[in-house]
Protein backbone atom coordinates (compact mmCIF):
# COMPACT_ATOMS: atom_id res chain seq x y z
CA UNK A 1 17.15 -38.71 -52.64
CA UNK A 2 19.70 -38.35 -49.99
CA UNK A 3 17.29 -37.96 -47.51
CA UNK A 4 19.64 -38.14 -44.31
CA UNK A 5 21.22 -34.71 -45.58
CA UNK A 6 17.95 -33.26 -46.23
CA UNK A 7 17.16 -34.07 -42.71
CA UNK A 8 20.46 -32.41 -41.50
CA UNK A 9 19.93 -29.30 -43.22
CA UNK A 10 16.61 -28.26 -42.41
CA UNK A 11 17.34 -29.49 -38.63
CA UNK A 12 20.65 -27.84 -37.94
CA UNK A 13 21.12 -24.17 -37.13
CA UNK A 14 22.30 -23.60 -41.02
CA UNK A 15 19.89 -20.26 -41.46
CA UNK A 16 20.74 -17.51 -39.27
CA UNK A 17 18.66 -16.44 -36.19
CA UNK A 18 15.24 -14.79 -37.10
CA UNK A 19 14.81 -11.75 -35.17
CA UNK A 20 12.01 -12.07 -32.17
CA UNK A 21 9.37 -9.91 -33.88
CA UNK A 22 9.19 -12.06 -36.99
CA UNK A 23 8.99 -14.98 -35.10
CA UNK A 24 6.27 -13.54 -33.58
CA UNK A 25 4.47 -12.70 -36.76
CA UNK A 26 4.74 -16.33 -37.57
CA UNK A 27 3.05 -17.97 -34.31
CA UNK A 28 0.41 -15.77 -34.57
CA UNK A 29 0.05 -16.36 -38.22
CA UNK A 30 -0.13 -19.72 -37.49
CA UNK A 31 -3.16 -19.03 -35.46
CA UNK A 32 -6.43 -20.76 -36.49
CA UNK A 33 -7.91 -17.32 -34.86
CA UNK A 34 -6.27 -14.76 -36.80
CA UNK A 35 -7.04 -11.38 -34.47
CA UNK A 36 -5.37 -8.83 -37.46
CA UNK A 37 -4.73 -6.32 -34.91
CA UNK A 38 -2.54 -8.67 -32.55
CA UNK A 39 -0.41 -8.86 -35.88
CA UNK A 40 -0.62 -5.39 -36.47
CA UNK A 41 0.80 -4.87 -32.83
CA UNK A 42 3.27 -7.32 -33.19
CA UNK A 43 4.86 -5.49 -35.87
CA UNK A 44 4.44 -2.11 -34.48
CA UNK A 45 7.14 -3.12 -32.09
CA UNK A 46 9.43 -2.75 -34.92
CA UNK A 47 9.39 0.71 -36.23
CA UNK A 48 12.01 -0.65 -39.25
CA UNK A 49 9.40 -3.44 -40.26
CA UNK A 50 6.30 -1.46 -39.78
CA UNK A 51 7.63 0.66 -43.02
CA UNK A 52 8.13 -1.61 -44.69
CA UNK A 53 4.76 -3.33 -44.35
CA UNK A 54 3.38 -0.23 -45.25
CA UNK A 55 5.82 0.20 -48.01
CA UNK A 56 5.07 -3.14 -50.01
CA UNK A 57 1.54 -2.55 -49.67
CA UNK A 58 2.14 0.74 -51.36
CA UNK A 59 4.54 -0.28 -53.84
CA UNK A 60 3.17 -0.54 -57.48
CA UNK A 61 4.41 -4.71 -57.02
CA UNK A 62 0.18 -4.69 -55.27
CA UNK A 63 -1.03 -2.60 -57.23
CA UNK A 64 -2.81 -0.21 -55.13
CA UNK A 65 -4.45 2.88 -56.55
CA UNK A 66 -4.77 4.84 -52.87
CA UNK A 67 -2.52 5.53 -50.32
CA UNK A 68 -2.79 2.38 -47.56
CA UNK A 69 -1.75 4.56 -44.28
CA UNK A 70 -1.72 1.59 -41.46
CA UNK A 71 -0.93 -1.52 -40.54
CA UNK A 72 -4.30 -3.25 -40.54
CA UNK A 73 -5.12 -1.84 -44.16
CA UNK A 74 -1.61 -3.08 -45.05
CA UNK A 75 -2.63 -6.88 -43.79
CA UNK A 76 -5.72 -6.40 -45.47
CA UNK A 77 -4.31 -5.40 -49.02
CA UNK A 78 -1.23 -8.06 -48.44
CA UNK A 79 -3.06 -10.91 -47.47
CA UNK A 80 -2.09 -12.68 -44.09
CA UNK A 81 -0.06 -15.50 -45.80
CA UNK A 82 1.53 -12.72 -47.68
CA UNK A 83 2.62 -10.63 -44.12
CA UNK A 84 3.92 -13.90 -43.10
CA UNK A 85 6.38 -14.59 -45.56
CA UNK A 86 7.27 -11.04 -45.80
CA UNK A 87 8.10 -10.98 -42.13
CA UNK A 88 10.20 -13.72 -42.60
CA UNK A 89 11.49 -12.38 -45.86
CA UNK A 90 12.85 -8.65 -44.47
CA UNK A 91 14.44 -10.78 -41.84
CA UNK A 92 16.36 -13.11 -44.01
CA UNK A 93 17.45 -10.51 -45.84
CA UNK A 94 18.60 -8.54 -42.73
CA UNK A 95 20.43 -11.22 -41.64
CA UNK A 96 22.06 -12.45 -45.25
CA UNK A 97 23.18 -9.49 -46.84
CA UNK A 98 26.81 -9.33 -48.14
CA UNK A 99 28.18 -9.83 -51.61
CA UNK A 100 29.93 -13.48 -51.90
CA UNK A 101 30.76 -16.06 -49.07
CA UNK A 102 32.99 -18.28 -50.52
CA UNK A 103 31.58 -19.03 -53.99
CA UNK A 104 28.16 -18.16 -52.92
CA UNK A 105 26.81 -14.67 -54.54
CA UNK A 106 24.10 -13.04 -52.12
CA UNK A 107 22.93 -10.47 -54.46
CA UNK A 108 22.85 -13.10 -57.47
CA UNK A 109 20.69 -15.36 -54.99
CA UNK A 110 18.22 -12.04 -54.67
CA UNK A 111 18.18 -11.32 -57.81
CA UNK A 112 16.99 -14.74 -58.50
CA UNK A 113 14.78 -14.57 -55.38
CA UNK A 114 13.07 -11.64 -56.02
CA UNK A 115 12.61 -12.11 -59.93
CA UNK A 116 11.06 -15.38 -59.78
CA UNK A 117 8.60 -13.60 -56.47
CA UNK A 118 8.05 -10.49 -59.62
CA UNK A 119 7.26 -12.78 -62.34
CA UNK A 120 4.83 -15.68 -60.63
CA UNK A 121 2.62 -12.61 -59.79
CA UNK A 122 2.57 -10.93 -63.09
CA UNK A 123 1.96 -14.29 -64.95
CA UNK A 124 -0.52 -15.20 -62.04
CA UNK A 125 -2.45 -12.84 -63.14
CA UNK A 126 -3.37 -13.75 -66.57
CA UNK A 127 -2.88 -17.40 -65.46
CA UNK A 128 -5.98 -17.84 -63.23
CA UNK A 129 -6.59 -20.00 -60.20
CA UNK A 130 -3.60 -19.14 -58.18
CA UNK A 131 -3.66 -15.85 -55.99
CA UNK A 132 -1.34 -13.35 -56.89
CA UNK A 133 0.08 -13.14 -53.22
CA UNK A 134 -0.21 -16.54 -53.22
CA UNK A 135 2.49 -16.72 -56.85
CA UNK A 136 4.56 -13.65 -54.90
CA UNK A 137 5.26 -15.62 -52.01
CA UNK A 138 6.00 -18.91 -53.82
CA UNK A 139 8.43 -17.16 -55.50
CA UNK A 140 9.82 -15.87 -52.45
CA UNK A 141 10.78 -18.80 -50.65
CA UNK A 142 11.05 -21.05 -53.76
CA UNK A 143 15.88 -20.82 -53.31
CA UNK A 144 15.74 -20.65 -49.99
CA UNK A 145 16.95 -24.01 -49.66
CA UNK A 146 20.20 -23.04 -51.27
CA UNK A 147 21.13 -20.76 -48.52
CA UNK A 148 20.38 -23.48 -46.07
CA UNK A 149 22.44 -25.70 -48.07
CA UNK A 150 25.29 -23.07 -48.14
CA UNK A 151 25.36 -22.24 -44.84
CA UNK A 152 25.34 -26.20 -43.30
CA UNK A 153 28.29 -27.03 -45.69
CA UNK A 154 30.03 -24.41 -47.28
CA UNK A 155 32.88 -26.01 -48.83
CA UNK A 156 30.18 -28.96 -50.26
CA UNK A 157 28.06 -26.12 -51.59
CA UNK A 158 31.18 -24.09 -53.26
CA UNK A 159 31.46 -27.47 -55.37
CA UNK A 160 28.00 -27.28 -56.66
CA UNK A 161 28.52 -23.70 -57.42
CA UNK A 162 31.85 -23.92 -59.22
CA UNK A 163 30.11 -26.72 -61.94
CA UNK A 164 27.30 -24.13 -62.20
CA UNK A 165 29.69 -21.50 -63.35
CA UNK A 166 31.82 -23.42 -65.27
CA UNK A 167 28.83 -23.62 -67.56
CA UNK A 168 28.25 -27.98 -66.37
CA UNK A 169 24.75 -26.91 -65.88
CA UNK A 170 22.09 -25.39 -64.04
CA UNK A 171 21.95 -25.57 -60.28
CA UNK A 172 19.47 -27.88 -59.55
CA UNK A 173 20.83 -30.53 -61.66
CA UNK A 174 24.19 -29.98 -60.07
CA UNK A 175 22.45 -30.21 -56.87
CA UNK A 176 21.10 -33.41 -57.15
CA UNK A 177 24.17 -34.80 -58.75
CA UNK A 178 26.82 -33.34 -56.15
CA UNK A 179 24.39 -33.52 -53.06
CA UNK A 180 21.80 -36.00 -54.06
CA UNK A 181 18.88 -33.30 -53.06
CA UNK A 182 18.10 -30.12 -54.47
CA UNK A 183 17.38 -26.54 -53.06
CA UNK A 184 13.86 -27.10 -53.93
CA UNK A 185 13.49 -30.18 -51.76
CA UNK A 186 14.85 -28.12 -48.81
CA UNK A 187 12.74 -25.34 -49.44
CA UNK A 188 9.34 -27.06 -49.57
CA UNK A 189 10.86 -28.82 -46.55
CA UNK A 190 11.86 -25.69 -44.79
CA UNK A 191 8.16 -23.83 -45.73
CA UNK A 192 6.34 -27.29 -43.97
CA UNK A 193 8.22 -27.03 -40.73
CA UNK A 194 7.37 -23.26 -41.35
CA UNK A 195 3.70 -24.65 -41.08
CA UNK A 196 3.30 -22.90 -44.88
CA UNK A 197 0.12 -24.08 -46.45
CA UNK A 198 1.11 -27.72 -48.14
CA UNK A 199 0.24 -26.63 -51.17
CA UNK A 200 3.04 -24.31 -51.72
CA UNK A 201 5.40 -26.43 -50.09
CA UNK A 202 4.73 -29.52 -52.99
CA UNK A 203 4.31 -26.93 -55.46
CA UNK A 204 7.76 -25.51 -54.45
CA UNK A 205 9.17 -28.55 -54.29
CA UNK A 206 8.03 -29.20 -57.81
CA UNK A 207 8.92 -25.42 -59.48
CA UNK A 208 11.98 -26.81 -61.65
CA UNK A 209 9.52 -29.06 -62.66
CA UNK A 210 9.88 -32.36 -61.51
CA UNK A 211 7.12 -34.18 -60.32
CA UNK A 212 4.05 -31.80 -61.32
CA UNK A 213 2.39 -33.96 -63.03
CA UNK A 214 1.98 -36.28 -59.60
CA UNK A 215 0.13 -33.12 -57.80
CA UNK A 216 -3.19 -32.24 -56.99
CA UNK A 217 -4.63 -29.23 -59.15
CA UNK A 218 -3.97 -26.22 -57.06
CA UNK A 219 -0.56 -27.12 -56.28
CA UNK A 220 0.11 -28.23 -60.07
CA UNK A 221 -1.23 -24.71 -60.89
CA UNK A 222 1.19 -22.92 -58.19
CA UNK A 223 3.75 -24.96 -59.23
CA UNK A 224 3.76 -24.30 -62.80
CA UNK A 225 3.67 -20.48 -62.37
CA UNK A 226 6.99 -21.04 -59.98
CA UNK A 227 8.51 -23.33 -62.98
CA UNK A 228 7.71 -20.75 -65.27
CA UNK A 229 9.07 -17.44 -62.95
CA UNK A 230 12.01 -19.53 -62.24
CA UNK A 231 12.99 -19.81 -65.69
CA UNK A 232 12.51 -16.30 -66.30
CA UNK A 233 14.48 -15.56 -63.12
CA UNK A 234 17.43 -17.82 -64.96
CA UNK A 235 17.69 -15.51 -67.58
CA UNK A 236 18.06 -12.40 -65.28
CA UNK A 237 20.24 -14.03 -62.75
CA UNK A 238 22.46 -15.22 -65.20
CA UNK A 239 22.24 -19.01 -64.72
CA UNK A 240 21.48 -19.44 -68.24
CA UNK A 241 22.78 -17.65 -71.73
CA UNK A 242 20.77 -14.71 -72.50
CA UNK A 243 20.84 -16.35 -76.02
CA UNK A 244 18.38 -18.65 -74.78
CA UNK A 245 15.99 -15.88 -73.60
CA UNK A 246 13.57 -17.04 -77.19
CA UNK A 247 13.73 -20.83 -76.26
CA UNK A 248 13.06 -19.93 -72.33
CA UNK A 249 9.76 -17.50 -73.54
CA UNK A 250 8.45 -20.03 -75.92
CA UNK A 251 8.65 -22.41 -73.28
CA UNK A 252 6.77 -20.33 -70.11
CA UNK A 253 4.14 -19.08 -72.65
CA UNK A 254 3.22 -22.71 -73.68
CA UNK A 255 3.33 -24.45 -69.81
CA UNK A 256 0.96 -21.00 -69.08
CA UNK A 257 -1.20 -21.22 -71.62
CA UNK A 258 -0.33 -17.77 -72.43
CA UNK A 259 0.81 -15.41 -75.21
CA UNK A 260 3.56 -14.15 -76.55
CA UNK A 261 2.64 -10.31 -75.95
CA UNK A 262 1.51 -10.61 -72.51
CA UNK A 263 4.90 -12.62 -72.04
CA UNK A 264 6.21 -8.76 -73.62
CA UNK A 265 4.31 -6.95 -71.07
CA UNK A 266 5.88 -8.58 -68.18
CA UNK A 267 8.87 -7.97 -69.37
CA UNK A 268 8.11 -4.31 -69.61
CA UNK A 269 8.03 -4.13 -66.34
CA UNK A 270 9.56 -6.67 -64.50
CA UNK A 271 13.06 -4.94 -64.14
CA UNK A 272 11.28 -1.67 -62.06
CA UNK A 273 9.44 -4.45 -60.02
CA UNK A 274 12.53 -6.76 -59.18
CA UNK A 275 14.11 -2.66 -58.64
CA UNK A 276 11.28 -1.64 -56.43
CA UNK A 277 10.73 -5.28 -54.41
CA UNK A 278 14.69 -4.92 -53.73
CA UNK A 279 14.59 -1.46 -52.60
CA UNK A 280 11.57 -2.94 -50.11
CA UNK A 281 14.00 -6.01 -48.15
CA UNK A 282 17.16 -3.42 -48.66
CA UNK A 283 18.89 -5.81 -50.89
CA UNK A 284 21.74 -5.42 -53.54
CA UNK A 285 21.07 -6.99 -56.77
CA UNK A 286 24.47 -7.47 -58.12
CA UNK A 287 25.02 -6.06 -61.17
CA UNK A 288 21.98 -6.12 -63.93
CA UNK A 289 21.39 -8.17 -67.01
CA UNK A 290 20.12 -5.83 -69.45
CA UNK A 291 16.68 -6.82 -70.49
CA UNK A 292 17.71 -4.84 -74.34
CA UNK A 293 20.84 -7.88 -74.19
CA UNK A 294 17.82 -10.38 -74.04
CA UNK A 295 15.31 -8.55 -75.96
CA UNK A 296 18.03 -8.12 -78.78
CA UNK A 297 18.70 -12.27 -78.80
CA UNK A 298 15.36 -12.86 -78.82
CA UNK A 299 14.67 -10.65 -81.58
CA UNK A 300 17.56 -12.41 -83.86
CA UNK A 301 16.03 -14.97 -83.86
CA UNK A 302 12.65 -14.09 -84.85
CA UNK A 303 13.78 -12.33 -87.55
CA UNK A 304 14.72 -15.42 -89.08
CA UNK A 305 10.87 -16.37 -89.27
CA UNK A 306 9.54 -12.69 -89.96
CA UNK A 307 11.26 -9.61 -91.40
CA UNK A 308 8.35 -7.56 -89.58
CA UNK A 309 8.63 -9.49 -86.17
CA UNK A 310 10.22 -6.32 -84.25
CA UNK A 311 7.36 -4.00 -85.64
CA UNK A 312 5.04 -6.63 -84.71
CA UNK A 313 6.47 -6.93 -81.39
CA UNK A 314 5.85 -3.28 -80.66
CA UNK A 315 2.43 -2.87 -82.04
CA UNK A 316 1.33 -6.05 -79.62
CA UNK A 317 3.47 -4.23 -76.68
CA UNK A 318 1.39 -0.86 -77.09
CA UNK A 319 -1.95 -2.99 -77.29
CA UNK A 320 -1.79 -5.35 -74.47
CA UNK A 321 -2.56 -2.92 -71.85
CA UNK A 322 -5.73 -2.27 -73.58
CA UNK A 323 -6.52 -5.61 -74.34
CA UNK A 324 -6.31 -6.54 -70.41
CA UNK A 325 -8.20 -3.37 -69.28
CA UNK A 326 -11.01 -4.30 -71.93
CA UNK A 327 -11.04 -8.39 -70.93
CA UNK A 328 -11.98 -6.92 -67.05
CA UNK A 329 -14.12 -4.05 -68.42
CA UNK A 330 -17.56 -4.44 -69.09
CA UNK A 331 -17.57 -2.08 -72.91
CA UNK A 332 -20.98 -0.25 -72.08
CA UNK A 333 -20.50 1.54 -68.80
CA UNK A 334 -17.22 1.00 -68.42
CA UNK A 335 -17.23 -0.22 -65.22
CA UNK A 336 -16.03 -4.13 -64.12
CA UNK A 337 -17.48 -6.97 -66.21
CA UNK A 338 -19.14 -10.07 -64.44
CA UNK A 339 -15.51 -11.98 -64.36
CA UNK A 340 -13.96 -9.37 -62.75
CA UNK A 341 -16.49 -9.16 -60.52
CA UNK A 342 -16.47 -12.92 -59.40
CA UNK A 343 -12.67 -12.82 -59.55
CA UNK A 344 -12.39 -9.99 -56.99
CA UNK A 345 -15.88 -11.31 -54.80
CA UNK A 346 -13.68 -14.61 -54.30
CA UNK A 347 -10.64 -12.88 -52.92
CA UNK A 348 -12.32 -10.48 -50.76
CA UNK A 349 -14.07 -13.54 -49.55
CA UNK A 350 -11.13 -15.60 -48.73
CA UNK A 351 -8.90 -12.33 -46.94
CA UNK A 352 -12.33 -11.83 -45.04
CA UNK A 353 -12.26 -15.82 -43.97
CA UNK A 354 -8.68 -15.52 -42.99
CA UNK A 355 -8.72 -12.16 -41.64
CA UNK A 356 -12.08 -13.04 -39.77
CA UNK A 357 -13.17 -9.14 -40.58
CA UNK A 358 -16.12 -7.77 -42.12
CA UNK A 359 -17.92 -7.81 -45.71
CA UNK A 360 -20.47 -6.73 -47.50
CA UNK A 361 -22.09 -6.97 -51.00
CA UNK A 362 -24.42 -4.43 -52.79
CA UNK A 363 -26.73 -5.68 -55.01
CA UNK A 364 -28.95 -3.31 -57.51
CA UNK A 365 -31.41 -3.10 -60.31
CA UNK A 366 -32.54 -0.56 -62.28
CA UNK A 367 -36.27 -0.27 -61.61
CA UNK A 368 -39.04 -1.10 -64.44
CA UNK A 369 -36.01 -1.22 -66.89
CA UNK A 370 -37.93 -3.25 -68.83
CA UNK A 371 -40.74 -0.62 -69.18
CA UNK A 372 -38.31 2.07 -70.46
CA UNK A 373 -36.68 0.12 -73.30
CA UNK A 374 -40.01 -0.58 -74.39
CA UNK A 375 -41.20 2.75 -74.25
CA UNK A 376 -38.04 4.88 -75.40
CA UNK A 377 -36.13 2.21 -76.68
CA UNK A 378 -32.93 -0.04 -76.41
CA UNK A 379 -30.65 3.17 -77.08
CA UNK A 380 -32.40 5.05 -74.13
CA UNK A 381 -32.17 2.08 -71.99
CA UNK A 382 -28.28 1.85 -72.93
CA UNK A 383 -27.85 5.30 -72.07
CA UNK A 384 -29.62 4.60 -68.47
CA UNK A 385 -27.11 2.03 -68.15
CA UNK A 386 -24.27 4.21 -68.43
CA UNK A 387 -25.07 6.86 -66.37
CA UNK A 388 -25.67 4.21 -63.78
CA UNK A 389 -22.42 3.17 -64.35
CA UNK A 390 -20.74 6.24 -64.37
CA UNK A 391 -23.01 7.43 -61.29
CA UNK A 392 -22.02 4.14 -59.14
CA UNK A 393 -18.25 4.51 -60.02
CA UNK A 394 -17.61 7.42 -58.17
CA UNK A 395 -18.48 5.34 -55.08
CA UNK A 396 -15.25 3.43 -56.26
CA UNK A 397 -12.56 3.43 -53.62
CA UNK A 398 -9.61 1.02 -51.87
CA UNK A 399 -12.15 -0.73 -49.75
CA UNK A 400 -14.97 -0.54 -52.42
CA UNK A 401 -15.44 -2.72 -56.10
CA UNK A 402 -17.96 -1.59 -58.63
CA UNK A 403 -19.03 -3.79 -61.51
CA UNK A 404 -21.74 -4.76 -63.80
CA UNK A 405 -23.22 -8.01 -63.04
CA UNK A 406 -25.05 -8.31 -65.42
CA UNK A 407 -28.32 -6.84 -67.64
CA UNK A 408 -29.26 -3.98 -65.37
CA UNK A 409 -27.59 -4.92 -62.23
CA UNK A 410 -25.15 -3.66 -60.09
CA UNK A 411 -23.17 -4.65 -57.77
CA UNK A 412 -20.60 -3.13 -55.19
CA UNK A 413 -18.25 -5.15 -53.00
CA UNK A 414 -17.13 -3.44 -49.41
CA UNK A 415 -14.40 -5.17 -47.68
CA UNK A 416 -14.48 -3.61 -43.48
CA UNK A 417 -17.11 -2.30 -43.43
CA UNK A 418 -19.84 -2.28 -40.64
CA UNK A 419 -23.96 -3.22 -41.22
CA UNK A 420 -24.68 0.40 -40.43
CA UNK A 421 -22.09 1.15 -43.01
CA UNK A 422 -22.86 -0.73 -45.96
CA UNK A 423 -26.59 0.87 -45.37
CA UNK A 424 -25.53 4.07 -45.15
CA UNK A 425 -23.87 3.73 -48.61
CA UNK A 426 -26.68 1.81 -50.44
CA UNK A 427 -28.88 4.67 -49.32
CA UNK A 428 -26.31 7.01 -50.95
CA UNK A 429 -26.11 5.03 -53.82
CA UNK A 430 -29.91 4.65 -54.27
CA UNK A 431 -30.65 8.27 -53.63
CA UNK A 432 -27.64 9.56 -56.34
CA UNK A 433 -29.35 7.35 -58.68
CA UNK A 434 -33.05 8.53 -58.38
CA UNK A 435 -31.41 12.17 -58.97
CA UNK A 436 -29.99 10.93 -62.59
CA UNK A 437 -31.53 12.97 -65.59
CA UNK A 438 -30.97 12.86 -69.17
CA UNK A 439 -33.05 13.44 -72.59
CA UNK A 440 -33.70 11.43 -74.84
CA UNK A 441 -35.06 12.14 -78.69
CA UNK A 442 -36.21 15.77 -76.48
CA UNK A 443 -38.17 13.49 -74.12
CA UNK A 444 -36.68 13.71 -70.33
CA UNK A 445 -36.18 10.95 -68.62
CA UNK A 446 -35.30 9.42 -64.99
CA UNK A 447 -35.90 6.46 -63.35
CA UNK A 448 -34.90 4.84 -59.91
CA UNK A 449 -33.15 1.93 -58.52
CA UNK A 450 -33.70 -1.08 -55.83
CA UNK A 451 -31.05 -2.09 -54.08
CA UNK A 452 -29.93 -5.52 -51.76
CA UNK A 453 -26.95 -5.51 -48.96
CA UNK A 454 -25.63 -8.73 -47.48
CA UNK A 455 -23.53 -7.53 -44.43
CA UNK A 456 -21.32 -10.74 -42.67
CA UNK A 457 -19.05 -10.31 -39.71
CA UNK A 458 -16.59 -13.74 -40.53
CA UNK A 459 -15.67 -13.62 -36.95
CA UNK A 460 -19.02 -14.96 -36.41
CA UNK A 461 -20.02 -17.05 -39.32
CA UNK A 462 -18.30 -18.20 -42.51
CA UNK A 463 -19.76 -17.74 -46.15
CA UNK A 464 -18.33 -18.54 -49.48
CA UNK A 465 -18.99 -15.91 -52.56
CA UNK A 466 -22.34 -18.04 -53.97
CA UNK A 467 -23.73 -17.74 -50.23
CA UNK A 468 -23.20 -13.49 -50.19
CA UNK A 469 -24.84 -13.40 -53.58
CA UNK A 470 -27.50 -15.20 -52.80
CA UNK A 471 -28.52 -13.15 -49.62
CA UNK A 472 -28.39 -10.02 -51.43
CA UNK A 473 -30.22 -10.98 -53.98
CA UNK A 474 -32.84 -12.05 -51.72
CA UNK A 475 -33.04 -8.78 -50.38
CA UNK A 476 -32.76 -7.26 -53.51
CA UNK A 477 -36.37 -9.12 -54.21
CA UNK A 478 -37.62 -7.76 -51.14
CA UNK A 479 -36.84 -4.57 -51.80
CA UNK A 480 -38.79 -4.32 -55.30
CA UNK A 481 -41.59 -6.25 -53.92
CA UNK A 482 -42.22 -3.64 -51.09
CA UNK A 483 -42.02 -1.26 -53.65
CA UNK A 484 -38.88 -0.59 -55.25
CA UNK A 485 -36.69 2.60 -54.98
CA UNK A 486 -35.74 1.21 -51.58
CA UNK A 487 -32.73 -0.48 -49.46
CA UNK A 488 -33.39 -4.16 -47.65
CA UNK A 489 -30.29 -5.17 -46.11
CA UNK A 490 -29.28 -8.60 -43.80
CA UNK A 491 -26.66 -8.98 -42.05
């Protein structure tokens, strides 16, 4: 590794100035005490990057169902690491617009950018173990080291560039051949001196693939998502033949350990992602590689192993939605299975820890459940449990997660939310469910429900998910042993 021009790069004034407000957003993000609303104040001062805070945490790229109307609801649905980088991120792109500099193609490099961001979320989640802000932001900051690299040399760079497009192979190769580094060693050099967790940085480092065998497991899981976005992001950047989009697929689906169809979904909807993420940093994309052109390759070729494989292709394409809803979905009340449940309890927990804000956890149980299957039977008992689900559902909102944890408990998951808060609702809760009725075989029947909170303020104490549980629970006992139909919260 030519390590004396990696040095240069990342310690010369190659990127352009970052405007005073992200650089704020950064120190304070750097911050071991995280206060969320000195960020939130930091980026006020910018009316231009206040929207667009708000924006992304609107935008369908997080997924939110409800309308997130300020800034600390925005840090809370982002993630801090995630305001970070897209501080950082609107103020590259401010500052690097333009079509081509010499040989150098800005929109290409967002188009790149902003796929590979796009696609290590989507795979993240179905890939497991790696936040999906976490993926996004990877993906972000995974090229940066090419502008870097452009802008310290530009004549040195144009080389690397003119092999690329005179088809002598793909960039990084012709990086290290030309340069003796790559842009992924400047990157994950770039994101340390950033003070980026060092995680990412090795995992970036590693997202062409080289060396992630050598890393520990949560930055060989990182780091495979970002090998596997990036090579998506080839295809739709043009660095590689769309003719290779069936090689490319096979490839991401078996580093992932993931299917074929779900590989279909996210192509469904990566283009209006990549669309909607560019419309966020007010970037231009260059001109588009149709995702038919690569759809159509693919397709070629798999009709030489199956005359049906288009038909096939569809069917699994009209299914997979279902099939994820149902794998999160517990089938009797409809409401969140147990995995979901523990999925979403461990990344409340960690925003909470970095955010230092509030959180709570509902536990409840159907009182003498037991009693009524015995007496009316397992079908009356499974109709209980759905109008319990269906009853605590409605108490679904941004801040709130409903799920079945199991047999006939409940449980609800409150991110900011105060002790006298979280009581307030678990006496809702508990008094909507007393007023359930329903008939069964002509015989009416109701029944009641106990009910455990676990309030923790992680600005004075830090708990992990198994710790939250287990304090509800406990005063889930209390509250059936003091006579059940009640609320016992700690906090």
């Amino acid at each position: 590794m030519n390590t004396a021009l990696l040095s240069s790069i990342v310690n010369s004034d190659a990127l352009p100035s970052i405007p005073a407000v992200a650089l704020k957003v950064i120190e304070l993000c750097r911050e071991d005490d995280i206060d969320i609303q000195d960020v939130a104040d930091a980026i006020s001062t910018d009316p231009a990057l206040t929207l667009r805070m708000l924006k992304s945490a609107n935008s369908s790229i997080f997924g939110m169902s409800k309308t997130v109307s300020s800034l600390p609801q925005a840090m809370v649905v982002l993630g801090i690491r995630t305001v970070k980088v897209m501080a950082l991120g609107f103020a590259l792109a401010d500052t690097v617009k333009g079509g081509k500099k010499g040989r150098f193609d800005y929109p290409r490099y967002w188009r790149r950018s902003l796929t590979t961001a796009v696609a290590a979320r989507l795979i993240a989640q179905e890939f497991g173990g790696v936040r999906k802000d976490e993926a996004f932001v990877g993906g972000l900051l995974s090229d940066i080291g090419m502008i870097a690299a452009e802008r310290h040399n530009q004549a040195q760079y144009d080389k690397v560039i003119e092999q690329h497009l005179a088809g002598h192979g793909r960039i990084h190769e012709i990086e290290q051949e030309v340069l003796g580094i790559t842009h992924a060693d400047v990157s994950a050099m770039m994101l340390a001196n950033w003070s980026m967790p060092e995680a990412m940085s090795h995992a970036i480092r590693a997202h062409h693939g080289n060396g992630l065998e050598d890393l520990d497991p949560r930055a060989k899981s990182l780091g495979t998502i970002l090998n596997a976005a990036s090579e998506i992001a080839s295809l739709f950047s043009g660095d590689v033949d769309p003719s290779c989009s069936e090689e490319i697929f096979s490839s991401v689906a078996k580093m992932c350990g993931v299917s074929r169809e779900f590989l279909d979904s996210v192509m469904e909807v990566l283009n209006d992602n990549v669309s909607e993420a560019a419309e966020m940093f007010s970037v231009d994309l260059g001109d588009e590689i149709s995702f038919d052109q690569l759809r159509h390759s693919a397709m070629m070729q798999l009709t030489h192993l199956s005359m049906s494989a288009e038909q096939e292709r569809v069917s699994a394409q009209s299914q997979i939605e279902s099939w994820r809803h149902r794998a999160q979905t517990d089938k009797l009340t409809g409401v969140a299975n147990r995995q979901a449940f523990d999925d979403h309890l461990a990344n409340t927990v960690q925003d909470a820890i970095e955010l230092r804000g509030e959180l709570g956890l509902i536990m409840m149980d159907i009182d003498h459940f037991k009693k009524l299957n015995d007496t009316h039977g397992h079908q009356a008992g499974d109709e209980a449990l759905r109008r319990v689900g269906s009853c605590v559902e409605k108490f679904a909102e941004e801040s709130r997660f409903v799920a079945r944890y199991g047999g006939e408990e409940f449980a609800i998951v409150v991110a900011e939310a105060s002790a006298r808060k979280l009581r307030e609702l678990a006496e809702e809760v508990r008094d909507s469910i007393s007023k359930i009725r329903f008939q069964h075989n002509g015989t009416p029947l109701q029944f009641t429900a106990s009910l455990g909170a676990a309030h923790v303020s992680f600005s004075e104490e830090t708990v992990n998910a198994e710790e939250l549980i287990r304090r509800a629970d406990e005063c889930l006992y209390g509250a059936k042993q003091d006579g059940r139909n009640r609320v016992e919260i700690t906090f």
